[in-house]
N, C-alpha and C. Protein backbone atom coordinates (compact mmCIF):
# COMPACT_ATOMS: atom_id res chain seq x y z
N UNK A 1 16.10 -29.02 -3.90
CA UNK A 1 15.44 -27.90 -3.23
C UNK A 1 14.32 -27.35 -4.13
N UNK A 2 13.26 -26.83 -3.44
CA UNK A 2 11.88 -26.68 -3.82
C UNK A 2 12.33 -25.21 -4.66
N UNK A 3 11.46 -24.15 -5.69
CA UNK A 3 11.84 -23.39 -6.01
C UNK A 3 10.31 -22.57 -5.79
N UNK A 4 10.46 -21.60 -5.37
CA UNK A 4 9.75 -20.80 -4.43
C UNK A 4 9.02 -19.37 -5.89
N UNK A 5 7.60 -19.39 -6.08
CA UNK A 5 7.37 -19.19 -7.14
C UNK A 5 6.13 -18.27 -6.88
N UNK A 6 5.92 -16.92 -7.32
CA UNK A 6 4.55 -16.41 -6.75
C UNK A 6 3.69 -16.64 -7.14
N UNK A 7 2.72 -17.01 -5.65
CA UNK A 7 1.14 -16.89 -5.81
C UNK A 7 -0.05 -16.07 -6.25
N UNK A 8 -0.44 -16.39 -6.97
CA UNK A 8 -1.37 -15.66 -7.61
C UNK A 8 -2.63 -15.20 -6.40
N UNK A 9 -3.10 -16.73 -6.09
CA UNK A 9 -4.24 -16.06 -5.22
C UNK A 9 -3.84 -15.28 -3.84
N UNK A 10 -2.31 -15.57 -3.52
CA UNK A 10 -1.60 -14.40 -2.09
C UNK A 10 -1.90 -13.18 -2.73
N UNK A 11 -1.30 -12.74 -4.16
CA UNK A 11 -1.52 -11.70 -5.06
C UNK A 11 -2.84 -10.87 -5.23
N UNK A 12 -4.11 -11.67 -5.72
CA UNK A 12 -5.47 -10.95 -5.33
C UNK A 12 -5.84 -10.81 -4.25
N UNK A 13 -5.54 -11.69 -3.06
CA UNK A 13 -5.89 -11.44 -1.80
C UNK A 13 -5.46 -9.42 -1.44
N UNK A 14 -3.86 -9.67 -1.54
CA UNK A 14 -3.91 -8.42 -1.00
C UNK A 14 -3.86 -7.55 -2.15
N UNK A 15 -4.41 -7.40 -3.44
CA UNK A 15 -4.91 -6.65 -3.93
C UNK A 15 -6.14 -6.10 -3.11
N UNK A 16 -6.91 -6.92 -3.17
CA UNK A 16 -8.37 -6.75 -2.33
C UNK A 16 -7.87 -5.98 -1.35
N UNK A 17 -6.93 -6.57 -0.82
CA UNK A 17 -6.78 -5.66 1.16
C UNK A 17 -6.37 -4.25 0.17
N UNK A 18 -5.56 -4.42 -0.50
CA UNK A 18 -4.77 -2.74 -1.21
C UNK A 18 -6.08 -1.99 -1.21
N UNK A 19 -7.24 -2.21 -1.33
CA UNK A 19 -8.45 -1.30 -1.48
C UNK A 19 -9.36 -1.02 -0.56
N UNK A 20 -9.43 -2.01 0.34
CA UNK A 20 -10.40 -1.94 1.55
C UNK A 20 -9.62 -1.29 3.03
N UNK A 21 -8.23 -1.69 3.12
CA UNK A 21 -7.49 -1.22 4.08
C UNK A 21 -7.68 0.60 3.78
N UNK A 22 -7.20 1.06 2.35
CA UNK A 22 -7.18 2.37 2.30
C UNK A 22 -8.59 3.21 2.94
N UNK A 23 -9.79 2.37 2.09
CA UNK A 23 -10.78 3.21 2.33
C UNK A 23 -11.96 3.22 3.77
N UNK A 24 -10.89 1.99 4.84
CA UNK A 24 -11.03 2.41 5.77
C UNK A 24 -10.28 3.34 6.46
N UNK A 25 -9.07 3.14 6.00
CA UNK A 25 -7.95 4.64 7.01
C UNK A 25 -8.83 6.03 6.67
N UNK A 26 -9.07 6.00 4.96
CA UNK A 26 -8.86 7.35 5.17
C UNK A 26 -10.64 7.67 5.49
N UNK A 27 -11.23 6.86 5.56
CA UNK A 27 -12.72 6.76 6.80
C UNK A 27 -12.50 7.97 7.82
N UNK A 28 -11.58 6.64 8.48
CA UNK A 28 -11.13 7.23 9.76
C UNK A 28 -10.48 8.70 9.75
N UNK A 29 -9.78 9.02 9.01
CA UNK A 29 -8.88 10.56 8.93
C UNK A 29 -9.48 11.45 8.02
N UNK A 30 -10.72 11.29 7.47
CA UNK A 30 -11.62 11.60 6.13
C UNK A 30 -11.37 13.52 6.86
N UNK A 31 -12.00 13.98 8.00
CA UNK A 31 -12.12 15.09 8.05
C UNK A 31 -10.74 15.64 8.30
N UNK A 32 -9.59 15.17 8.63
CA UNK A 32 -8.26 15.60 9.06
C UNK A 32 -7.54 16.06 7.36
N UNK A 33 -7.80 14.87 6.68
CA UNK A 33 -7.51 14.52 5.48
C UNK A 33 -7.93 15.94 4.36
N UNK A 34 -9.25 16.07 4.47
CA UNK A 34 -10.39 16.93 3.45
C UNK A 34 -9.34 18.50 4.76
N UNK A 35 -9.02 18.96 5.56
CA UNK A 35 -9.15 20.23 5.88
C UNK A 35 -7.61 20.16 5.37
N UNK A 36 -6.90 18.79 5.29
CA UNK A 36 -5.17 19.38 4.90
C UNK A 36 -5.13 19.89 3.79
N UNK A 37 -6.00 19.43 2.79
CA UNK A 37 -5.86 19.45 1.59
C UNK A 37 -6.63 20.50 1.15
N UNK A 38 -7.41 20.94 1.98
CA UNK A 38 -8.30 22.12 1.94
C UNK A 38 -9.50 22.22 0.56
N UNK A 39 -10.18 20.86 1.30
CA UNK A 39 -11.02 20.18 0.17
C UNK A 39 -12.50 20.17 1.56
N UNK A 40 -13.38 20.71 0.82
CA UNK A 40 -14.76 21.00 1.55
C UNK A 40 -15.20 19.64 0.75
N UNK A 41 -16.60 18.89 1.82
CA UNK A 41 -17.28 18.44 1.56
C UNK A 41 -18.23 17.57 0.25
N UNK A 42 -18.43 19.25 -0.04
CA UNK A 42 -19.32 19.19 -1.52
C UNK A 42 -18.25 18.93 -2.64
N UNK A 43 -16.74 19.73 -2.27
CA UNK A 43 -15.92 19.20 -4.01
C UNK A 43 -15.66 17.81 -3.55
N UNK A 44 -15.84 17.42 -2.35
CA UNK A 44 -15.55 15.69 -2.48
C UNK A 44 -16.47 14.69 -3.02
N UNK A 45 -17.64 15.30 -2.88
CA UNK A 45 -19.12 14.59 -3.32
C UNK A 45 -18.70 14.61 -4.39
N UNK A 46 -18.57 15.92 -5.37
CA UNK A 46 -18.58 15.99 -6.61
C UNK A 46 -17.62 15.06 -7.34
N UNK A 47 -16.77 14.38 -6.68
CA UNK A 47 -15.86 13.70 -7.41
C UNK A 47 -16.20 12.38 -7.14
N UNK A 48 -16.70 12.18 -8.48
CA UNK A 48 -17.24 10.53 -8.40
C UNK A 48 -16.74 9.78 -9.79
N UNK A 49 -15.73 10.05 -10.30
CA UNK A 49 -14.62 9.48 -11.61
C UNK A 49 -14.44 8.36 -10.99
N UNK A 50 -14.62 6.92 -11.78
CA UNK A 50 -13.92 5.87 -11.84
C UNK A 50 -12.59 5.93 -11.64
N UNK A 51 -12.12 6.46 -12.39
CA UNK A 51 -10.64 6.74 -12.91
C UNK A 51 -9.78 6.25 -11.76
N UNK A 52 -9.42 7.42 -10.53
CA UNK A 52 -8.86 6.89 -9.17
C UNK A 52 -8.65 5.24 -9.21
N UNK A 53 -10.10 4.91 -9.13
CA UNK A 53 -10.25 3.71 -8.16
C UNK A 53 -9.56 2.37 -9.48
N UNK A 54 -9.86 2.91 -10.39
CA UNK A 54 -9.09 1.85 -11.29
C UNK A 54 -7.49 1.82 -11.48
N UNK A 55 -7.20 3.33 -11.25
CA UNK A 55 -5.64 3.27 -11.05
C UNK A 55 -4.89 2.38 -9.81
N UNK A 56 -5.84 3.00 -8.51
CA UNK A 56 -5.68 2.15 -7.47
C UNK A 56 -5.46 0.48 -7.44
N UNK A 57 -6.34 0.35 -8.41
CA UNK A 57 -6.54 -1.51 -8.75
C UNK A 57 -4.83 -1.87 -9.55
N UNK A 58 -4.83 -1.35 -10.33
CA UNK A 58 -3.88 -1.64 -11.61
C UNK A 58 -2.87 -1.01 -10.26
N UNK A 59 -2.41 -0.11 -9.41
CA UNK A 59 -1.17 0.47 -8.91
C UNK A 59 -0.89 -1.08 -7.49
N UNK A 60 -2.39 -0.97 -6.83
CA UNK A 60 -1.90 -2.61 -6.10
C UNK A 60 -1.72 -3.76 -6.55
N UNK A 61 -1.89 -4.45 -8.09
CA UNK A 61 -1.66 -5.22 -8.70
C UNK A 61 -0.39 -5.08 -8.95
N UNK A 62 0.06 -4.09 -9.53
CA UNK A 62 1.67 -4.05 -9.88
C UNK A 62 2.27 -4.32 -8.52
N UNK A 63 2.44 -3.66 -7.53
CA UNK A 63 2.59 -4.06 -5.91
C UNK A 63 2.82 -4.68 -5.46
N UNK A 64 1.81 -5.70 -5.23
CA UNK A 64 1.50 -7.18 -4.92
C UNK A 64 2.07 -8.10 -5.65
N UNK A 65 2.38 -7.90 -7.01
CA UNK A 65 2.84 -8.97 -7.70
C UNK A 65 4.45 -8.75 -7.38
N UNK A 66 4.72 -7.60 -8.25
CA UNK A 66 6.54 -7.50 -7.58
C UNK A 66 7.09 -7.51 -6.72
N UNK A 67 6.19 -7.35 -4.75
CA UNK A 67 6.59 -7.53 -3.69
C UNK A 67 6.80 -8.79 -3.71
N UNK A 68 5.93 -9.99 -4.30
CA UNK A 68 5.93 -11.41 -4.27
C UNK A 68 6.90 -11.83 -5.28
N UNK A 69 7.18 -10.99 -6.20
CA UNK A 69 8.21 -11.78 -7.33
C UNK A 69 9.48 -11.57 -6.46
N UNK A 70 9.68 -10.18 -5.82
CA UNK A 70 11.11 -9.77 -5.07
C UNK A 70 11.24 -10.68 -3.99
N UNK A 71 9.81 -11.66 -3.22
CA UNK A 71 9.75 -12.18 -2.32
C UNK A 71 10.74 -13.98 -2.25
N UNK A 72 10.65 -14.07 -4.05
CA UNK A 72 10.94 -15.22 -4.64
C UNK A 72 11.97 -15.57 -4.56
N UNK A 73 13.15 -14.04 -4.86
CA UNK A 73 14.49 -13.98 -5.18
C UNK A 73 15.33 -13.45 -3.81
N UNK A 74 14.57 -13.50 -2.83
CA UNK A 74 15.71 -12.49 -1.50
C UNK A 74 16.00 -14.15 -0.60
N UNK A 75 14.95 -15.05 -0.47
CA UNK A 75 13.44 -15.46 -0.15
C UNK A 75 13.29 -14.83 0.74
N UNK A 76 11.70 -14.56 1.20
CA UNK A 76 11.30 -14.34 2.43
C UNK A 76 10.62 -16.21 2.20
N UNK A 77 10.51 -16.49 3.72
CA UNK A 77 9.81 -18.09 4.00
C UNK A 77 8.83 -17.43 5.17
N UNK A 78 8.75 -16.62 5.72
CA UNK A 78 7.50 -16.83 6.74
C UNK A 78 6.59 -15.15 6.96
N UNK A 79 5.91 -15.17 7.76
CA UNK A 79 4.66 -14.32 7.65
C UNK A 79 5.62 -12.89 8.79
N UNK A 80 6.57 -13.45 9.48
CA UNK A 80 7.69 -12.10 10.31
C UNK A 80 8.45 -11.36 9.00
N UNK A 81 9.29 -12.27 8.70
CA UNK A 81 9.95 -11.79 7.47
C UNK A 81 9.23 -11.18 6.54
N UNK A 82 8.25 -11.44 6.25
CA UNK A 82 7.49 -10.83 5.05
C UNK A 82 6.88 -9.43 5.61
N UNK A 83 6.48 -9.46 7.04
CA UNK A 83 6.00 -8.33 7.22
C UNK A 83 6.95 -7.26 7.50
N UNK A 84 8.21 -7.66 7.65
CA UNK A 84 9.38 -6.50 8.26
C UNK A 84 9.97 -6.47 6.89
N UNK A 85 9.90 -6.99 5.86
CA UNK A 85 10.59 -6.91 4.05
C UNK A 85 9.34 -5.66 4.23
N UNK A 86 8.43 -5.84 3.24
CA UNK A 86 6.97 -5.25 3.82
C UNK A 86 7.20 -3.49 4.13
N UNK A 87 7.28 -3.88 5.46
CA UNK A 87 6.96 -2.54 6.25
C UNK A 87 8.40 -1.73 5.70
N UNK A 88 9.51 -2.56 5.47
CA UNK A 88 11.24 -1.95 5.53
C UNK A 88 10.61 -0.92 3.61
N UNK A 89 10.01 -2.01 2.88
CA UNK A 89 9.77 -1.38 1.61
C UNK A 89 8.86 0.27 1.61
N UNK A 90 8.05 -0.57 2.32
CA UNK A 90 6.65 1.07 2.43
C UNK A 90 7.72 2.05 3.22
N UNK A 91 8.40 1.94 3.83
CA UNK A 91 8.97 2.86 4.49
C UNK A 91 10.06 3.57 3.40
N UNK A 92 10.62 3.00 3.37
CA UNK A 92 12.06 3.04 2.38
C UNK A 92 11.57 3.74 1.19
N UNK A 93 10.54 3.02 0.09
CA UNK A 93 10.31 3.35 -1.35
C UNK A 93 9.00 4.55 -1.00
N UNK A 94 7.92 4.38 -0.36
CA UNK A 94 6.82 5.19 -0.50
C UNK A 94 6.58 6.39 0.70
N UNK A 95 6.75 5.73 1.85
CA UNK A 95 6.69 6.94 3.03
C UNK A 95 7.29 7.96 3.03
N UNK A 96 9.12 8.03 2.70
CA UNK A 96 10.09 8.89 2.90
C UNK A 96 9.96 9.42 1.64
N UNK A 97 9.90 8.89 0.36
CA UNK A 97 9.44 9.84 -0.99
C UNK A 97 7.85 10.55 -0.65
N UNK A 98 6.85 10.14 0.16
CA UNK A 98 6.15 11.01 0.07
C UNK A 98 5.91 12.61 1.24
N UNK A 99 7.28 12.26 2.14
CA UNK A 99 7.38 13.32 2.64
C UNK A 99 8.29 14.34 2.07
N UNK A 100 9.19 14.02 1.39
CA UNK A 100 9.92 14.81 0.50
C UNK A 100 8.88 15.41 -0.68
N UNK A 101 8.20 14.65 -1.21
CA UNK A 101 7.77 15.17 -2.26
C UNK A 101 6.29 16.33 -1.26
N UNK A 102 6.07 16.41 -0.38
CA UNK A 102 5.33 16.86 0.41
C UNK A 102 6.04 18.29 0.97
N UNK A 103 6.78 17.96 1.45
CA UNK A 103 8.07 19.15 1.68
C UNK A 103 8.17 20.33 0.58
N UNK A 104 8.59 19.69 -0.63
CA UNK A 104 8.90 20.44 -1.48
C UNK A 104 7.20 21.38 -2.27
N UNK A 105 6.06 20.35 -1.92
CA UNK A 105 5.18 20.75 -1.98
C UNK A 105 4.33 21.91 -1.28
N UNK A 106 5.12 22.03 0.11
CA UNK A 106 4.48 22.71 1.07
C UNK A 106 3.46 22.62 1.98
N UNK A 107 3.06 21.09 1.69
CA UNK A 107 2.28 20.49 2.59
C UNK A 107 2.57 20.56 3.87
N UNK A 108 1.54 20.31 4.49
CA UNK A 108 1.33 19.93 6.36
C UNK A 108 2.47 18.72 6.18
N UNK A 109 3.08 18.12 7.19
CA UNK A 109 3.73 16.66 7.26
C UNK A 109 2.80 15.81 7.71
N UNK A 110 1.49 16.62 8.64
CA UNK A 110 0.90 15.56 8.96
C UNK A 110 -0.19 14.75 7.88
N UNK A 111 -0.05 15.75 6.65
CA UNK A 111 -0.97 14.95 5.78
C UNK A 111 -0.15 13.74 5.32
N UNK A 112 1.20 14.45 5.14
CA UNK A 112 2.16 13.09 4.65
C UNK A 112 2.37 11.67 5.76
N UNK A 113 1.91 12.31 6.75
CA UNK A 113 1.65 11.23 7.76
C UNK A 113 0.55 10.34 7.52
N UNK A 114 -0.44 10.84 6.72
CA UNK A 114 -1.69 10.38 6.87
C UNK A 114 -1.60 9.44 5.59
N UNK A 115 -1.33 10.48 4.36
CA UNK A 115 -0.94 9.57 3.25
C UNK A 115 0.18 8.13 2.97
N UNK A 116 1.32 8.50 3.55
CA UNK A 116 2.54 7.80 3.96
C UNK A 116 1.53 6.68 4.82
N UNK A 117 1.21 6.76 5.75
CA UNK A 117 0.93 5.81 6.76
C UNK A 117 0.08 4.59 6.52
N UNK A 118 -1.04 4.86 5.51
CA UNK A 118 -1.92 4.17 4.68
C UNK A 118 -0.81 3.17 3.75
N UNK A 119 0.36 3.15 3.41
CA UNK A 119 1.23 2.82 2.22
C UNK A 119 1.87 1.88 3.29
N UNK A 120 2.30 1.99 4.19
CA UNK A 120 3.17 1.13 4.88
C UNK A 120 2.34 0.67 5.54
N UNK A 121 1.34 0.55 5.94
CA UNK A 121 0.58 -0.63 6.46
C UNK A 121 0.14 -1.67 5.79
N UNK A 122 -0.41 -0.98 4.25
CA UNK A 122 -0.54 -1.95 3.23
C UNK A 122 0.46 -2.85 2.52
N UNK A 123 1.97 -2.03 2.73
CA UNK A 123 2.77 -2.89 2.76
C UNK A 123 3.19 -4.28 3.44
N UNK A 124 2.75 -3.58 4.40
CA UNK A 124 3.49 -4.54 5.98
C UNK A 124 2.31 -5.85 6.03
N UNK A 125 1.27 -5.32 5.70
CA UNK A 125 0.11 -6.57 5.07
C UNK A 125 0.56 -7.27 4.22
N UNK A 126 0.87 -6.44 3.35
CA UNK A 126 1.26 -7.54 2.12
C UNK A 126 2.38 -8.51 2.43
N UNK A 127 3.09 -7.52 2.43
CA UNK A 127 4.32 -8.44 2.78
C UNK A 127 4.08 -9.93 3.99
N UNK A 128 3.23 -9.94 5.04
CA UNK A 128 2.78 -10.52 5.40
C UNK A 128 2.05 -11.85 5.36
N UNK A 129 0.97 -11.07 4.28
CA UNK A 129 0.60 -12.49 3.34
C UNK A 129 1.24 -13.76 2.97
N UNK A 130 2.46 -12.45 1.79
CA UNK A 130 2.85 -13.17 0.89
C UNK A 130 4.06 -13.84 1.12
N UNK A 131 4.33 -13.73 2.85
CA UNK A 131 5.54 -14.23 3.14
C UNK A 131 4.83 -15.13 3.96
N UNK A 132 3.38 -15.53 4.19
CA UNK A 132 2.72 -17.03 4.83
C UNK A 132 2.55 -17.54 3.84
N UNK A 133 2.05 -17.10 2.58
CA UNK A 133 1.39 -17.79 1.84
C UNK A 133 1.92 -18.23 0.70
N UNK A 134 3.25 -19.36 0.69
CA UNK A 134 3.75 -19.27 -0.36
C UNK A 134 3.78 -20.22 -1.62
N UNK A 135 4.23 -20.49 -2.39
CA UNK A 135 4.35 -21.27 -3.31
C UNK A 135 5.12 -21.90 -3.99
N UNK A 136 5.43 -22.83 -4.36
CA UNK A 136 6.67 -23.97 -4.63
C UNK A 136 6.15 -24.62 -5.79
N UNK A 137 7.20 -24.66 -6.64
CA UNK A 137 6.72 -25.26 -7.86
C UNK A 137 7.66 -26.66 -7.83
């Protein structure tokens, strides 16, 4: 039997998506987003730090790689499975911790909707991928 080993290039792929998926959602929810948080316009301009966007890189790299290493050892074998591992993770590890931690924050829920929702799609992608795209050593 073949031994099932992660892909690197499944791995940058949805790194890449980890960055382009976000900064189209929050496109789309940009003004819903800026009034939850009660962030005008101009302090959003003003924030133009690298910083974020490199954490972002280094936080979907870690991601992507351990969804695919965990993908190795459960197995997932196809692109269903991977997306319901996936979506079961974003839900489980990131959505429901970020409404709690939102709760206790005093946030709207619907921002945690907004935030949360971006996380499990990128999951459910990933997982997706990396459950078509696999590798055998």
């Amino acid at each position: 039997m073949r031994k099932q080993s992660v892909n690197l290039w499944a791995v940058l792929v949805c790194v890449v998506l980890g960055q382009i998926i976000p900064a189209l959602w929050y496109t789309i929810f940009s003004e819903s987003w800026m009034a939850l948080n009660g962030f005008t316009l101009e302090q959003m301009k003003g924030s133009t730090s690298p910083v974020p966007y490199l954490a972002s890189i280094v936080s979907s790299s870690f991601m992507a790689y351990t969804l695919a290493w965990v993908f190795t050892k459960i197995p997932v074998r196809s692109l269903l499975s991977g997306m319901l591992t996936g979506l079961l993770f974003g839900v489980v590890f990131v959505f429901l911790e970020i409404i709690v931690k939102d709760m206790f924050s005093m946030r709207p829920l619907l921002l945690s909707f907004i935030d949360g929702g971006v996380c499990v799609l990128v999951y459910a992608i990933t997982g997706s991928i990396l459950g078509a795209w696999r590798k055998y050593d």
